[in-house]
C-alpha atoms as a PDB file:
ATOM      1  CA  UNK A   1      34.663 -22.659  -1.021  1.00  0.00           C
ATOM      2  CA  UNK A   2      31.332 -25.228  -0.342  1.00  0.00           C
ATOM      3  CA  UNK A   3      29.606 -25.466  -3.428  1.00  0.00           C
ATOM      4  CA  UNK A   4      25.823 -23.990  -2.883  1.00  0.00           C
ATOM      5  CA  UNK A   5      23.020 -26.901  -3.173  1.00  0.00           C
ATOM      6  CA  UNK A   6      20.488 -26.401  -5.382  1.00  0.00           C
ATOM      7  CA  UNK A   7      17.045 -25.882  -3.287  1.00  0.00           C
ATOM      8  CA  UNK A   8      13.994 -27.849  -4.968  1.00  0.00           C
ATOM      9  CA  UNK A   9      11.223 -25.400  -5.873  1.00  0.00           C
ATOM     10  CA  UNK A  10       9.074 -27.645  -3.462  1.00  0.00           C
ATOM     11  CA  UNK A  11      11.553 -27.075  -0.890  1.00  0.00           C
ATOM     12  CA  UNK A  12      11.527 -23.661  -1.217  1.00  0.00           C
ATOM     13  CA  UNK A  13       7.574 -23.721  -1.275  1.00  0.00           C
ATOM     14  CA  UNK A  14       7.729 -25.387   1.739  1.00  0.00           C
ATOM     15  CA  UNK A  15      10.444 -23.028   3.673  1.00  0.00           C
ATOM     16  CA  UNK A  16       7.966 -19.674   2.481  1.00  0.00           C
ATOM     17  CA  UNK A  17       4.921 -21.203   3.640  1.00  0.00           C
ATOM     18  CA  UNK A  18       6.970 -22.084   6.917  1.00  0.00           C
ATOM     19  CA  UNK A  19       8.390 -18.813   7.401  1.00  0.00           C
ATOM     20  CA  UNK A  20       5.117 -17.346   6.378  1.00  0.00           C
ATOM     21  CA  UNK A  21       3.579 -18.868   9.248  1.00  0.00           C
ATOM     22  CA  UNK A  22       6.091 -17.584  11.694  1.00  0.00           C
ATOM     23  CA  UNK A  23       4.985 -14.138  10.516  1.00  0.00           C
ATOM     24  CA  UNK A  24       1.153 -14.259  11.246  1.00  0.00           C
ATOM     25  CA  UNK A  25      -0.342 -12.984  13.892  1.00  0.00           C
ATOM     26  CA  UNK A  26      -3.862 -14.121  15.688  1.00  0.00           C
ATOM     27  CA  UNK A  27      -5.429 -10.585  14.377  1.00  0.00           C
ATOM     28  CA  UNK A  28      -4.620 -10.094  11.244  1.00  0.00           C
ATOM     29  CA  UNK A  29      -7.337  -9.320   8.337  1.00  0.00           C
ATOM     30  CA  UNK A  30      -8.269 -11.982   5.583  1.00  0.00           C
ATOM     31  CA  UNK A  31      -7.786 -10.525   2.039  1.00  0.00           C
ATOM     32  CA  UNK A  32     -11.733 -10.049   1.893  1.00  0.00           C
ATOM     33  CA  UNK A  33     -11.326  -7.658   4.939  1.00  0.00           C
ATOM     34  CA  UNK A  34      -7.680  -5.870   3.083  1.00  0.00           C
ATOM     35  CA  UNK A  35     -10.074  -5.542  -0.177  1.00  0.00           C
ATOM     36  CA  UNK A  36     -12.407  -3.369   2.167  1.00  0.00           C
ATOM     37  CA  UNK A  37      -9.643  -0.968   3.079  1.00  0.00           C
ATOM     38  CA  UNK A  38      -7.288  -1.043  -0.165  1.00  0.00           C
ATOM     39  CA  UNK A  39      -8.528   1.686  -1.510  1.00  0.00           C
ATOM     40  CA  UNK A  40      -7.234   4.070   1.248  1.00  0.00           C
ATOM     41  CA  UNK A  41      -4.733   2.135   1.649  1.00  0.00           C
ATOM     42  CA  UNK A  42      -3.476   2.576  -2.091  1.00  0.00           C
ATOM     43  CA  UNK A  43      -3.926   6.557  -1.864  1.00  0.00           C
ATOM     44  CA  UNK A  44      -1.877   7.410   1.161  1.00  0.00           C
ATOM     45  CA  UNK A  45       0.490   4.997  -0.717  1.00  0.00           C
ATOM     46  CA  UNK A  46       0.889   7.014  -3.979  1.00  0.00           C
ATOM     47  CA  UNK A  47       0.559  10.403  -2.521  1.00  0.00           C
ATOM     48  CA  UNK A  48       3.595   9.295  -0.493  1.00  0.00           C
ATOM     49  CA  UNK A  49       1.851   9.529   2.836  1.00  0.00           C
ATOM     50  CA  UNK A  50       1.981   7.790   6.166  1.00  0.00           C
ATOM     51  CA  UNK A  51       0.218   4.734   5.987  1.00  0.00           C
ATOM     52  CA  UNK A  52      -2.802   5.508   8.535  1.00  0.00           C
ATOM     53  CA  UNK A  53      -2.788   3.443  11.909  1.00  0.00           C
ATOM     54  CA  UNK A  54      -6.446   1.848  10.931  1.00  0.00           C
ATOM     55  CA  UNK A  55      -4.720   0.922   7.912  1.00  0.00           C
ATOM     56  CA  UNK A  56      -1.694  -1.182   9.102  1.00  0.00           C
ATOM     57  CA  UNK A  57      -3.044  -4.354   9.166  1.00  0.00           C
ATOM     58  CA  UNK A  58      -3.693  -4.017   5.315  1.00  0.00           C
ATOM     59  CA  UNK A  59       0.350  -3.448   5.231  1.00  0.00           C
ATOM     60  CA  UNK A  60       0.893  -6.415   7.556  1.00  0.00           C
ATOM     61  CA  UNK A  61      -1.348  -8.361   5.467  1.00  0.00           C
ATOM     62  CA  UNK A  62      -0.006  -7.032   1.720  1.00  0.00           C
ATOM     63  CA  UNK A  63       3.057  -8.007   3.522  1.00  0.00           C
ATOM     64  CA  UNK A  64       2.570 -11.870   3.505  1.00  0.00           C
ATOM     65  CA  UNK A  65       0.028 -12.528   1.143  1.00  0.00           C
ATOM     66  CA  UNK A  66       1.393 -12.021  -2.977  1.00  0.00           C
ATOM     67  CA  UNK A  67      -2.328 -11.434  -4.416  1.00  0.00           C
ATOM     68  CA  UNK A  68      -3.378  -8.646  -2.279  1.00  0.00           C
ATOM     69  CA  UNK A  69       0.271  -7.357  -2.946  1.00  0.00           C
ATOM     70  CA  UNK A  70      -0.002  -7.239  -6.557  1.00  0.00           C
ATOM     71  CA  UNK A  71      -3.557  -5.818  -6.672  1.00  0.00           C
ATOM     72  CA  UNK A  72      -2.584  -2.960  -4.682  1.00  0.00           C
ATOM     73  CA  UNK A  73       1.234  -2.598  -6.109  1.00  0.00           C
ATOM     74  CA  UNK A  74      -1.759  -2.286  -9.900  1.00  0.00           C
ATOM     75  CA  UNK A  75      -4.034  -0.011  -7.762  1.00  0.00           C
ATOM     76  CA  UNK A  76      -1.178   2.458  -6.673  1.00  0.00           C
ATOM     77  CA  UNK A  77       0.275   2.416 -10.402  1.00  0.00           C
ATOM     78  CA  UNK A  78      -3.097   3.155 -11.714  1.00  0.00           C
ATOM     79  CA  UNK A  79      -3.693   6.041  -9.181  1.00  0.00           C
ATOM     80  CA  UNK A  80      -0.269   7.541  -9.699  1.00  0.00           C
ATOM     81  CA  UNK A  81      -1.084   7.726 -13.808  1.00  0.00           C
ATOM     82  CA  UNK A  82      -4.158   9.803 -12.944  1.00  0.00           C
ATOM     83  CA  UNK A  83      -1.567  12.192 -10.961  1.00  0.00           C
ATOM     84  CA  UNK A  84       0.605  12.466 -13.971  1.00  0.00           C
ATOM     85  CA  UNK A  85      -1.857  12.554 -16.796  1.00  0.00           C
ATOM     86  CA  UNK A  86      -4.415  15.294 -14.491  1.00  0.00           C
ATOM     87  CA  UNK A  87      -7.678  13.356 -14.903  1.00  0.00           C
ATOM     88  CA  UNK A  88     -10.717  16.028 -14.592  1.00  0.00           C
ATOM     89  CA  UNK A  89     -12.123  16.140 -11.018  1.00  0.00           C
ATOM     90  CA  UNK A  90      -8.372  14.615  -9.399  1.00  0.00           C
ATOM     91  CA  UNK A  91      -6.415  16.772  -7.751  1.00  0.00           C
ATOM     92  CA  UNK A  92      -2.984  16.434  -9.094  1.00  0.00           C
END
């Protein structure tokens, strides 16, 4: 059995940014433009519904950038506490 070769963490930098780049597209939103629509985005997330066609290209961009990613993966979590808990004025 071939003995696996430790990758450098600049290596591995390197091959994410790399494969990153094979994964954009020419019309995909910046995270200023996600921001606009995260908030949607977020709901039909934690009510557990389809993600709406106009907002796909926030999920294409949560997709391949890790700040937009974890500010939404906060803004669902935050949003499905208010379900549990029954803040005034939510639905459940």
């Amino acid at each position: 059995m071939e003995e696996e070769v430790p990758v450098r963490p600049l290596y591995r930098h390197v091959r994410d940014l790399l494969l990153a780049c094979r994964e954009t597209h020419a019309d995909e939103i910046d995270c200023d433009e996600s921001l606009g629509f995260m908030s949607g985005y977020a709901e039909a997330l934690a009510e557990g519904r389809e993600v709406p066609g106009a907002l796909t290209k926030v999920l294409e961009h949560e997709r391949l950038c890790s700040n937009c990613r974890e500010d939404c993966r906060a803004l669902v979590d935050v949003l499905l506490a208010r379900q549990v808990q029954g803040v005034p004025g939510q639905e459940p």
